[in-house]
ModelCIF file with pLDDT and N, C-alpha, C, O atoms, coordinates in Angstrom:
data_MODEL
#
_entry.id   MODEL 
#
_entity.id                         1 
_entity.type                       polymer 
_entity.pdbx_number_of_molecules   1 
#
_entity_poly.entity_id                      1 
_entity_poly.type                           'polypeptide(L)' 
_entity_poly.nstd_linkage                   no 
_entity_poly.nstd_monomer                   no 
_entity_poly.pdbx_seq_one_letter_code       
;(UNK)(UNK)(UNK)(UNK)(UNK)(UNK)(UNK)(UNK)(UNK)(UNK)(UNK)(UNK)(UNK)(UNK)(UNK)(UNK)
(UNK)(UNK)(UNK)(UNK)(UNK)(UNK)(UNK)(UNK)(UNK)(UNK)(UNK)(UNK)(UNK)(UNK)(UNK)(UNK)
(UNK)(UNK)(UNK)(UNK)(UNK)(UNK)(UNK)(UNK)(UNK)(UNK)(UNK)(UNK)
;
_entity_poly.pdbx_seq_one_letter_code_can   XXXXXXXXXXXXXXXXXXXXXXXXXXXXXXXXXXXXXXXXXXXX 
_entity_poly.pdbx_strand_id                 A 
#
loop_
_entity_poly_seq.entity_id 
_entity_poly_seq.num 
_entity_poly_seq.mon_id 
_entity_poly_seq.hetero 
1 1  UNK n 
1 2  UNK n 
1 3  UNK n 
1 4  UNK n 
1 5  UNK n 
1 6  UNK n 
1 7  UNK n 
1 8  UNK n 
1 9  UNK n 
1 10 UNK n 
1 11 UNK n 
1 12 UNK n 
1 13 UNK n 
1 14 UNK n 
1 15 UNK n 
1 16 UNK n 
1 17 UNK n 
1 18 UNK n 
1 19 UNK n 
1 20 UNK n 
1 21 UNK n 
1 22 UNK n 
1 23 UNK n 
1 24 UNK n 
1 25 UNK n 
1 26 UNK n 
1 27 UNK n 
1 28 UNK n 
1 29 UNK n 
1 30 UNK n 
1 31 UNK n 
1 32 UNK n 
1 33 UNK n 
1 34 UNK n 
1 35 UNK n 
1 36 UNK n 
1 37 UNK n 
1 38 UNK n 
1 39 UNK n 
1 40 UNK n 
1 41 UNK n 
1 42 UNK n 
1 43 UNK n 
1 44 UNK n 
#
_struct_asym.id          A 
_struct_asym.entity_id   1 
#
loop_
_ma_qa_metric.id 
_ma_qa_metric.mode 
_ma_qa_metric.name 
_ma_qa_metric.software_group_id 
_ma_qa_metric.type 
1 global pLDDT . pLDDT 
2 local  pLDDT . pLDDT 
#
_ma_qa_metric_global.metric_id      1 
_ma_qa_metric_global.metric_value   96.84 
_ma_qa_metric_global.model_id       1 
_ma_qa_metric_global.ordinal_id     1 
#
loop_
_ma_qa_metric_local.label_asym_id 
_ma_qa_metric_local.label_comp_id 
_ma_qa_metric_local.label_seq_id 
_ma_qa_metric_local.metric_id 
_ma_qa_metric_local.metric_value 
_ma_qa_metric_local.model_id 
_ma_qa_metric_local.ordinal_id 
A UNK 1  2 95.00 1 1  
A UNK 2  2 94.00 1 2  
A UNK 3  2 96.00 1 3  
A UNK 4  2 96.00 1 4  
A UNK 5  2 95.00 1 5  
A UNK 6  2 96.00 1 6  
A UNK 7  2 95.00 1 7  
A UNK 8  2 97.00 1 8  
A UNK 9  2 96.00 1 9  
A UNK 10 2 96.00 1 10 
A UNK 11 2 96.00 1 11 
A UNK 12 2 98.00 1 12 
A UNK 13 2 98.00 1 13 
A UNK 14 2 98.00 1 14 
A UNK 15 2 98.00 1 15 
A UNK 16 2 98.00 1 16 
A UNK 17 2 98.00 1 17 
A UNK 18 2 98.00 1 18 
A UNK 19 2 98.00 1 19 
A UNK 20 2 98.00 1 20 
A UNK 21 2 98.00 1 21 
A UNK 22 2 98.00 1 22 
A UNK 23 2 97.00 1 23 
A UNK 24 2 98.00 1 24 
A UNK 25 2 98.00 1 25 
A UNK 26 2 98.00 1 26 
A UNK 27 2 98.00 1 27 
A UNK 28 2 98.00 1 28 
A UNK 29 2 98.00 1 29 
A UNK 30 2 98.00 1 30 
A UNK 31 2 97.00 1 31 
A UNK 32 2 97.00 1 32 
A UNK 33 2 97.00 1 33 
A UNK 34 2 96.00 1 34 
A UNK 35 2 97.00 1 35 
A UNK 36 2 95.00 1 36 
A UNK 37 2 95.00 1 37 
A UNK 38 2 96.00 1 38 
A UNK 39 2 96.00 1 39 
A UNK 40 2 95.00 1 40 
A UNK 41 2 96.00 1 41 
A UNK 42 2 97.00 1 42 
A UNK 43 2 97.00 1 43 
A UNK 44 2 97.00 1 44 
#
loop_
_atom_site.group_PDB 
_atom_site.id 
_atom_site.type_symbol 
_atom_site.label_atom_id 
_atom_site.label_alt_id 
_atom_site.label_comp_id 
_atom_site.label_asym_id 
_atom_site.label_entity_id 
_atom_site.label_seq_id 
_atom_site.pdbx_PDB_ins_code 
_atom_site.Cartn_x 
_atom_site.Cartn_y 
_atom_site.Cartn_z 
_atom_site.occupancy 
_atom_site.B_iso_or_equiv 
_atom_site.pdbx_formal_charge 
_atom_site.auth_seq_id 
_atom_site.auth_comp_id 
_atom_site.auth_asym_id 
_atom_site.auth_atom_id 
_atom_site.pdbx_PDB_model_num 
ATOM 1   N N  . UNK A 1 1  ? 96.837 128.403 91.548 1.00 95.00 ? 1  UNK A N  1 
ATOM 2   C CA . UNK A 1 1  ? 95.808 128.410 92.573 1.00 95.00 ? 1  UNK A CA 1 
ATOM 3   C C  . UNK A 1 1  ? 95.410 129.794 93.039 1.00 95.00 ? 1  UNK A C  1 
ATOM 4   O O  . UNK A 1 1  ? 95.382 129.993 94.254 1.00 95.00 ? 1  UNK A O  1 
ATOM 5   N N  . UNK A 1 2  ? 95.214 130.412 92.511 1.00 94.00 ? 2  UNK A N  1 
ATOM 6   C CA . UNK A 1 2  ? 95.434 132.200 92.509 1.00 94.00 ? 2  UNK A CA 1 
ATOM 7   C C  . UNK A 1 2  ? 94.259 132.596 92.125 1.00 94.00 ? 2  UNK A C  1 
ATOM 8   O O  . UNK A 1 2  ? 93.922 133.744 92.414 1.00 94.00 ? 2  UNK A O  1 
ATOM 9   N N  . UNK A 1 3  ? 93.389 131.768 91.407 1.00 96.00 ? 3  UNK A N  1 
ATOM 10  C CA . UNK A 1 3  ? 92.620 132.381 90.132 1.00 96.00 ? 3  UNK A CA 1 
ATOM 11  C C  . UNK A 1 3  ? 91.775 131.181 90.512 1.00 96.00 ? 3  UNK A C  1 
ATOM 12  O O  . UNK A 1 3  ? 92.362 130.117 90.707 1.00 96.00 ? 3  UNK A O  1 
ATOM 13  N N  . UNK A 1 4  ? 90.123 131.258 90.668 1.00 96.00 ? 4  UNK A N  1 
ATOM 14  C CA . UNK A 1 4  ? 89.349 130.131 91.070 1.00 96.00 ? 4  UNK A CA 1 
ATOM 15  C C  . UNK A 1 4  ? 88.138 130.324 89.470 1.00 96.00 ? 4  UNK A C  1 
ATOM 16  O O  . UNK A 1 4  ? 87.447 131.338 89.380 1.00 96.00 ? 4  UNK A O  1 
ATOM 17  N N  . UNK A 1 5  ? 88.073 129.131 88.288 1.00 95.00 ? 5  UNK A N  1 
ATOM 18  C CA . UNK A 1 5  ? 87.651 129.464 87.158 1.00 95.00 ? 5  UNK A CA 1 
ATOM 19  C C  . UNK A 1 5  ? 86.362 127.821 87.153 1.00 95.00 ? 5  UNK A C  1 
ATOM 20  O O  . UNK A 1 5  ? 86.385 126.706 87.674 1.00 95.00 ? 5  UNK A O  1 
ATOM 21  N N  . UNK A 1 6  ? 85.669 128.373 86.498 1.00 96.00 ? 6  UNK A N  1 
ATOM 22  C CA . UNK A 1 6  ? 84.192 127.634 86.330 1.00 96.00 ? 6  UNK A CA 1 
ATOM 23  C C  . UNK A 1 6  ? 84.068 127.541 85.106 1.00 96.00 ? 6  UNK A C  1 
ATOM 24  O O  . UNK A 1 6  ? 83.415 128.494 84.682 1.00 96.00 ? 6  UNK A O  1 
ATOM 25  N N  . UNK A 1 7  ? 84.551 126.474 83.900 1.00 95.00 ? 7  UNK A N  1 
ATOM 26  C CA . UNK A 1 7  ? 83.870 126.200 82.875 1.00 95.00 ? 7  UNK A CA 1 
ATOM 27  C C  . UNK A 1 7  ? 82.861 125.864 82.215 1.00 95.00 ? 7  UNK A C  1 
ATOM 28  O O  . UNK A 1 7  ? 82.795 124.750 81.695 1.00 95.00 ? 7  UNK A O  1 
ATOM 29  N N  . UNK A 1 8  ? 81.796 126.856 82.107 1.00 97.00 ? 8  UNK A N  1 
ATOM 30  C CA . UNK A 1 8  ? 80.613 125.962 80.931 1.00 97.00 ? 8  UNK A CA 1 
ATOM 31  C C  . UNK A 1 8  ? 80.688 126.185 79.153 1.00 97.00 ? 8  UNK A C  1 
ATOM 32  O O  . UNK A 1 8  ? 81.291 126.979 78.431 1.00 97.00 ? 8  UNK A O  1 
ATOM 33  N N  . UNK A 1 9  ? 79.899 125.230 78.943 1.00 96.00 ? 9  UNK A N  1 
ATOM 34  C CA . UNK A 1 9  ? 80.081 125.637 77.248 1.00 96.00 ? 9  UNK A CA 1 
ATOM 35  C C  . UNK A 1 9  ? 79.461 126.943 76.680 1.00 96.00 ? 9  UNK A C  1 
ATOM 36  O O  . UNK A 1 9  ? 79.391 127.813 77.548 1.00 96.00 ? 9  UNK A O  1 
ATOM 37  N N  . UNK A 1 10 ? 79.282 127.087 76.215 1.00 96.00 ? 10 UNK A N  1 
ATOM 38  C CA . UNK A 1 10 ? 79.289 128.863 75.729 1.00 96.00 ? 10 UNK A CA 1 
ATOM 39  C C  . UNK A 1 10 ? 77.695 128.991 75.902 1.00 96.00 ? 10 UNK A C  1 
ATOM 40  O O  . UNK A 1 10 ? 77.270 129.981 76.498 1.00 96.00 ? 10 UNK A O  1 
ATOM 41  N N  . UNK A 1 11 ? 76.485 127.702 75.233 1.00 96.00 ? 11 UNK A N  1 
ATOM 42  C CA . UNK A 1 11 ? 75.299 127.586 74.667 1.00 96.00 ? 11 UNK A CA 1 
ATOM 43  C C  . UNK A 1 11 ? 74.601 127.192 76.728 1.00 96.00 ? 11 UNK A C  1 
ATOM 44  O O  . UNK A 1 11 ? 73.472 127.152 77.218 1.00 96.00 ? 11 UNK A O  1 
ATOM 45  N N  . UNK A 1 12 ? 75.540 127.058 77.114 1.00 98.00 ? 12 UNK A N  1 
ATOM 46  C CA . UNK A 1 12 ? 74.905 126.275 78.687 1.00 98.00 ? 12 UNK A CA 1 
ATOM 47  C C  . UNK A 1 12 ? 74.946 127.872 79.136 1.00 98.00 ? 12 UNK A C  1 
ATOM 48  O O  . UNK A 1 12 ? 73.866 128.264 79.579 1.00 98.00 ? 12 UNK A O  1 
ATOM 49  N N  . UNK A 1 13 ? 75.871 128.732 79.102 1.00 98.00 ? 13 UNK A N  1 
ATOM 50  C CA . UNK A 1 13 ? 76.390 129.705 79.846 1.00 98.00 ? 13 UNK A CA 1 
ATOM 51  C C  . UNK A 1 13 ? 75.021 131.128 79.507 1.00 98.00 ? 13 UNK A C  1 
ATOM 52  O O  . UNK A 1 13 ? 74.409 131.876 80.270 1.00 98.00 ? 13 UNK A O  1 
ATOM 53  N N  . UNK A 1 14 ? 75.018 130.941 77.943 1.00 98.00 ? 14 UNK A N  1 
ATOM 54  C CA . UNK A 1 14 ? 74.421 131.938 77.835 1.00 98.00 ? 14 UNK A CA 1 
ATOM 55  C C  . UNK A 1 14 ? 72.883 131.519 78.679 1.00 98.00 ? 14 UNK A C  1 
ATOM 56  O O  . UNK A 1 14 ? 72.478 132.333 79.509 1.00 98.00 ? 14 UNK A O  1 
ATOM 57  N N  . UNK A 1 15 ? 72.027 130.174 78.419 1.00 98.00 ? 15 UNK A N  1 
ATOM 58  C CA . UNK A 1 15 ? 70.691 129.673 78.761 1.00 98.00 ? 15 UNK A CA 1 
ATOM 59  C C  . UNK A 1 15 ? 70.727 129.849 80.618 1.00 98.00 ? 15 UNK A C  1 
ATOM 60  O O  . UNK A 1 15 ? 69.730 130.358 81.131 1.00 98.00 ? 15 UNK A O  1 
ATOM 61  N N  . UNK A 1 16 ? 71.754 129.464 81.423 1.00 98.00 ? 16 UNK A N  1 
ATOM 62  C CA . UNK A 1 16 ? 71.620 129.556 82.700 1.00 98.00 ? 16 UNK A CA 1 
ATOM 63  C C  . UNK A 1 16 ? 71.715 130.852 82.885 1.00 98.00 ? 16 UNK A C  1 
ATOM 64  O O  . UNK A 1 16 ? 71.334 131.045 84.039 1.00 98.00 ? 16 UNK A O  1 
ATOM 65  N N  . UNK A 1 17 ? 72.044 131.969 82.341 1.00 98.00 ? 17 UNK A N  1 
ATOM 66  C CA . UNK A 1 17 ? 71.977 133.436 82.345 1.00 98.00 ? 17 UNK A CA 1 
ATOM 67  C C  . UNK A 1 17 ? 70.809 133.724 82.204 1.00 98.00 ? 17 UNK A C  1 
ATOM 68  O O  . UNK A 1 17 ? 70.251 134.149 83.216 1.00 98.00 ? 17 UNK A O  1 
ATOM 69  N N  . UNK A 1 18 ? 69.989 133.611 80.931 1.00 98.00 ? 18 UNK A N  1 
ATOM 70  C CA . UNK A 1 18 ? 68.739 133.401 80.639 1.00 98.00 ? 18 UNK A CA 1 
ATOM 71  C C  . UNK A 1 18 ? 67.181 132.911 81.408 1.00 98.00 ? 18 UNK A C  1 
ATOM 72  O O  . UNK A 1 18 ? 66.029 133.330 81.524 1.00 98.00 ? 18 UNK A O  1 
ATOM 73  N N  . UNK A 1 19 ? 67.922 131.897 81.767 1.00 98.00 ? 19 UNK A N  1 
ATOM 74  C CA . UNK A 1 19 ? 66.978 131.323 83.111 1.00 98.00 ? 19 UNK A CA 1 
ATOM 75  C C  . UNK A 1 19 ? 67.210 132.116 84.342 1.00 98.00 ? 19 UNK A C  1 
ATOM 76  O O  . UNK A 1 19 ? 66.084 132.272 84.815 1.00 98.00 ? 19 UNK A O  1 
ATOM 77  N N  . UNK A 1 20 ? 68.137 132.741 85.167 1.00 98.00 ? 20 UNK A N  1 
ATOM 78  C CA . UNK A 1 20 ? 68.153 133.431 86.047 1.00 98.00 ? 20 UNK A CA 1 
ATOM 79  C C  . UNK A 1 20 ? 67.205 134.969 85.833 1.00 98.00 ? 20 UNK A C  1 
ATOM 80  O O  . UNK A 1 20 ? 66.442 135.436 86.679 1.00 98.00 ? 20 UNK A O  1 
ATOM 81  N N  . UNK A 1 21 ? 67.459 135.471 84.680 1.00 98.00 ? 21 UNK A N  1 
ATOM 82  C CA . UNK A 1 21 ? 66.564 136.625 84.176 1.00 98.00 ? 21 UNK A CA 1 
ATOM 83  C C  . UNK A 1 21 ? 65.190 136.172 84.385 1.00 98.00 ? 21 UNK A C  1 
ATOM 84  O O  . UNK A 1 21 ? 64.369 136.940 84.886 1.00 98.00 ? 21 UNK A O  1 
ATOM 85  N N  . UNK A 1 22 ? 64.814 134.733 83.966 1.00 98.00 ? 22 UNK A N  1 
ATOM 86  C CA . UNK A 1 22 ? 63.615 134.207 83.755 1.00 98.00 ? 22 UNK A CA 1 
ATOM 87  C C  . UNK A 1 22 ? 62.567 134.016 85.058 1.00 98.00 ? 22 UNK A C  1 
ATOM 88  O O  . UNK A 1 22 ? 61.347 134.075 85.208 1.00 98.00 ? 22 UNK A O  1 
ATOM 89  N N  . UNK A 1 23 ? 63.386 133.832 85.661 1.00 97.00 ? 23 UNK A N  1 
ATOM 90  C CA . UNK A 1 23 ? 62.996 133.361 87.579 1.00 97.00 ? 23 UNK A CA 1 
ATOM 91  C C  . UNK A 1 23 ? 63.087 131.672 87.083 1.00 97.00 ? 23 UNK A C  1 
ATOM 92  O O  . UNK A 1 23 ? 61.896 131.409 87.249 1.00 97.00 ? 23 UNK A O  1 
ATOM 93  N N  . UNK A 1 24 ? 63.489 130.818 86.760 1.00 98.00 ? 24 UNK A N  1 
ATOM 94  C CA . UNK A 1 24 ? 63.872 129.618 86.247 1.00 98.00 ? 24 UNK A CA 1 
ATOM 95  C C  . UNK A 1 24 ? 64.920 129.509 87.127 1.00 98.00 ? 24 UNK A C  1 
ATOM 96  O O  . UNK A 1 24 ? 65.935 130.204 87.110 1.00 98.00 ? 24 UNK A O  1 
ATOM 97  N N  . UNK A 1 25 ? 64.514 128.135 88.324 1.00 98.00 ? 25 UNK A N  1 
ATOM 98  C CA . UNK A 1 25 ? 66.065 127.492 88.674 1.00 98.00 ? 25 UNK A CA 1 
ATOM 99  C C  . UNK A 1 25 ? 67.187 126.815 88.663 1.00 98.00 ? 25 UNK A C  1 
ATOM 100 O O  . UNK A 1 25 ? 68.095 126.485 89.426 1.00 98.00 ? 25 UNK A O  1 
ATOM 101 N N  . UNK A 1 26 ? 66.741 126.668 87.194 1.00 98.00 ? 26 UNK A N  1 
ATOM 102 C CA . UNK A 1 26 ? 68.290 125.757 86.427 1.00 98.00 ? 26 UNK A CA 1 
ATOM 103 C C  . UNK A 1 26 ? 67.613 124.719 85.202 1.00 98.00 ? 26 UNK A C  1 
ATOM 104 O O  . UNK A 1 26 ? 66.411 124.874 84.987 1.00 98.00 ? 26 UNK A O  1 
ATOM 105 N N  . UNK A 1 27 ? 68.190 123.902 84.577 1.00 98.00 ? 27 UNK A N  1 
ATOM 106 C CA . UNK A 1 27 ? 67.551 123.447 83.645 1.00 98.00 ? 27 UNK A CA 1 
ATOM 107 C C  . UNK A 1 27 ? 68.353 122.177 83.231 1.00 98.00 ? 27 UNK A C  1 
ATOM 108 O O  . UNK A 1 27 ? 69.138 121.694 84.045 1.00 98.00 ? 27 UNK A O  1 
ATOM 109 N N  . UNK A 1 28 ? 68.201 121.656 82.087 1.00 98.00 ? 28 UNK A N  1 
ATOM 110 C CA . UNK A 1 28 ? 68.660 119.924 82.059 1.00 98.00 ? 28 UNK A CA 1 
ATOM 111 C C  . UNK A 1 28 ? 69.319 120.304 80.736 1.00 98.00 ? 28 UNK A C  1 
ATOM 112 O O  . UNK A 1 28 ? 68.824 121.067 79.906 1.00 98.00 ? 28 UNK A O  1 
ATOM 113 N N  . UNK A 1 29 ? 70.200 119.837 80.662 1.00 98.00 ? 29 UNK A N  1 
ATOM 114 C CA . UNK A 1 29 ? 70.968 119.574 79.214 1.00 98.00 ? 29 UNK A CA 1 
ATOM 115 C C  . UNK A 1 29 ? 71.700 118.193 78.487 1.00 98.00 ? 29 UNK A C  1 
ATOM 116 O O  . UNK A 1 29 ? 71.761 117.140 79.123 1.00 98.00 ? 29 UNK A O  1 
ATOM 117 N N  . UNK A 1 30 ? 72.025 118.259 77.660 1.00 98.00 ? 30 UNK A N  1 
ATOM 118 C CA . UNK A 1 30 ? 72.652 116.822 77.456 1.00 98.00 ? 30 UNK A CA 1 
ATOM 119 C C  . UNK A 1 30 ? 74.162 117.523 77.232 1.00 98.00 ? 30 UNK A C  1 
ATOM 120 O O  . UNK A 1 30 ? 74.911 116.557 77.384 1.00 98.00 ? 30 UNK A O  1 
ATOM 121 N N  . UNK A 1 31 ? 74.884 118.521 76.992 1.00 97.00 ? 31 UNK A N  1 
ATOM 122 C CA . UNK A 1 31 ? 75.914 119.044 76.651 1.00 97.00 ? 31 UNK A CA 1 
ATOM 123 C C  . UNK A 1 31 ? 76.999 118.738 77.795 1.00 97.00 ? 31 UNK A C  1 
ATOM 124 O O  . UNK A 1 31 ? 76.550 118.995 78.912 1.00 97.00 ? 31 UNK A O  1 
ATOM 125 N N  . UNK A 1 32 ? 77.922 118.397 77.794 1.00 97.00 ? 32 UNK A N  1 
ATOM 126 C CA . UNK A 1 32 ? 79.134 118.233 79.025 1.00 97.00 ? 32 UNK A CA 1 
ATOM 127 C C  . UNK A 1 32 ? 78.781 117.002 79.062 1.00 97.00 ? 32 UNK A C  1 
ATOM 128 O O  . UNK A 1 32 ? 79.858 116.411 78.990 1.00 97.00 ? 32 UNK A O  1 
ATOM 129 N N  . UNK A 1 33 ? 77.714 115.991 79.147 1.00 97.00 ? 33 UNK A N  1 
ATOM 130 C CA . UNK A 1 33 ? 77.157 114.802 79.875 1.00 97.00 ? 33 UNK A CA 1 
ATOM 131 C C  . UNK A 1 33 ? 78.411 114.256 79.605 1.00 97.00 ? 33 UNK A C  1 
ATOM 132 O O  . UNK A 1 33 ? 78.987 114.624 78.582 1.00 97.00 ? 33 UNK A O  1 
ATOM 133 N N  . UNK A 1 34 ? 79.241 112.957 80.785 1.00 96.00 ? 34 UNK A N  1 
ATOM 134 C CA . UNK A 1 34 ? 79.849 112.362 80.030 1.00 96.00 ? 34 UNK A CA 1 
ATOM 135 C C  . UNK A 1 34 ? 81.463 113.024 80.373 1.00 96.00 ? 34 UNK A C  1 
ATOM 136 O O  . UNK A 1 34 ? 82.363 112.264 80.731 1.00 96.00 ? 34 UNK A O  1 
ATOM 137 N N  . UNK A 1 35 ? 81.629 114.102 80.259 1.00 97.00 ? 35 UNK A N  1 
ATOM 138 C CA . UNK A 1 35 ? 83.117 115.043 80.475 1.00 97.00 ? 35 UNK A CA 1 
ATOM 139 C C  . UNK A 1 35 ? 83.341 115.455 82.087 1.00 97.00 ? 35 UNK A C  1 
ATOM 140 O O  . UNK A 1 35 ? 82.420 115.448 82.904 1.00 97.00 ? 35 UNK A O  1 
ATOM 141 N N  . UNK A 1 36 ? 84.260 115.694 82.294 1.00 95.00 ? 36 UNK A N  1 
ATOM 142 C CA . UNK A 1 36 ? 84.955 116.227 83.449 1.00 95.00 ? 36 UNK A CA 1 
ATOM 143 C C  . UNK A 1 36 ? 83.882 117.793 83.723 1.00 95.00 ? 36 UNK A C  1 
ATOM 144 O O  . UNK A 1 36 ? 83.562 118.117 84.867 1.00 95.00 ? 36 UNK A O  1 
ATOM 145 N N  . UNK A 1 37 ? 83.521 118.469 82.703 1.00 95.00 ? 37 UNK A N  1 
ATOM 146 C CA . UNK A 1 37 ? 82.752 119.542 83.517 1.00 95.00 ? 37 UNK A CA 1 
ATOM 147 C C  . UNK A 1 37 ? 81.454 119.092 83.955 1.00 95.00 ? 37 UNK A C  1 
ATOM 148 O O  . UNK A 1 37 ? 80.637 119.975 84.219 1.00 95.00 ? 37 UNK A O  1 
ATOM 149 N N  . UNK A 1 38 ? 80.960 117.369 84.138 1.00 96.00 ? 38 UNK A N  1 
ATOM 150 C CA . UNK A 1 38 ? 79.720 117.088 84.352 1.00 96.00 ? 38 UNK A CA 1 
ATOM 151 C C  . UNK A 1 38 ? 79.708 116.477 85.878 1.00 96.00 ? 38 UNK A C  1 
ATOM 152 O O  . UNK A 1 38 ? 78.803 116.109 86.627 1.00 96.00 ? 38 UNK A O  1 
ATOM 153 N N  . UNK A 1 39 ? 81.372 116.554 86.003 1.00 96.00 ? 39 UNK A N  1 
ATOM 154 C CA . UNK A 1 39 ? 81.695 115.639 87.723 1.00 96.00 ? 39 UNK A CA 1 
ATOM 155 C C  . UNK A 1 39 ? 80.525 116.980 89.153 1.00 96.00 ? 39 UNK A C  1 
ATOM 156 O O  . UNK A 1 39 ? 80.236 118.176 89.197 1.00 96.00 ? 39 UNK A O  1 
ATOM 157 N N  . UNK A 1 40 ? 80.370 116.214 89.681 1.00 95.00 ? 40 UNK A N  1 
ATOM 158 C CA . UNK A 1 40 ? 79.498 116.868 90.533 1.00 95.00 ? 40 UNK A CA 1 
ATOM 159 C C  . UNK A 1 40 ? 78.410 117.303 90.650 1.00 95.00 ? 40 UNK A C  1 
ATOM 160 O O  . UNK A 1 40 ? 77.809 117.800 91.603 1.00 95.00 ? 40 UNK A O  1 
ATOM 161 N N  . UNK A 1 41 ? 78.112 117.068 89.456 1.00 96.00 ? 41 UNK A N  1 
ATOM 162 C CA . UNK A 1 41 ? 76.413 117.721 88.780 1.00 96.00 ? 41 UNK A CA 1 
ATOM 163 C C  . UNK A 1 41 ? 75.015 116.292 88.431 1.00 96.00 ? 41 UNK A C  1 
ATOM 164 O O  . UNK A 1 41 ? 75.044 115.290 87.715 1.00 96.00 ? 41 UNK A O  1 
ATOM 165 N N  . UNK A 1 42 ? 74.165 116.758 89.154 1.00 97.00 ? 42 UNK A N  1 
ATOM 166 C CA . UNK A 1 42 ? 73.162 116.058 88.823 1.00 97.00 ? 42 UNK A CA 1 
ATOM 167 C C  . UNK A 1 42 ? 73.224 115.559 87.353 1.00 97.00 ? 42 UNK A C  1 
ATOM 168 O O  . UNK A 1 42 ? 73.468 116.297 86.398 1.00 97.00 ? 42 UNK A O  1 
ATOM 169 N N  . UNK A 1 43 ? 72.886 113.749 87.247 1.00 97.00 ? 43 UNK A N  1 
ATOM 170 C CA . UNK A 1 43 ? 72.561 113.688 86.004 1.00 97.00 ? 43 UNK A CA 1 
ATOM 171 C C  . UNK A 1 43 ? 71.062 112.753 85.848 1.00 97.00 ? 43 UNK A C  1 
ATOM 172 O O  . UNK A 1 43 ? 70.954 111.910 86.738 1.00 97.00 ? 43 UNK A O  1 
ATOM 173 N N  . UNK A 1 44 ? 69.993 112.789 84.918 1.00 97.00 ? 44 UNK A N  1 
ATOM 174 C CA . UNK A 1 44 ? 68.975 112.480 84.963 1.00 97.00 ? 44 UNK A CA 1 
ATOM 175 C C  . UNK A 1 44 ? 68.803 112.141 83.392 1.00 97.00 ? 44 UNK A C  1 
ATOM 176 O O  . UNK A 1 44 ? 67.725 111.728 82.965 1.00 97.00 ? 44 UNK A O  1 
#
């Protein structure tokens, strides 16, 4: 509990980087859908 860590998949990580450069406020994916890194997150 020392260490506070945020997993995305590598292809989500680089595009939400991408979109912040972009002026873009986030974006839709199908990747995680379904897994434990999707708990808390909008799904549509």
């Amino acid at each position: 509990g020392e260490l506070k860590i945020e997993l995305l998949p590598q292809g989500t990580l680089a595009e939400a980087i991408r979109c912040g450069g972009a002026g873009i406020g986030g974006f839709y994916t199908p990747t995680a859908v379904g897994t434990k890194l999707a708990e808390g997150k909008e799904i549509r």
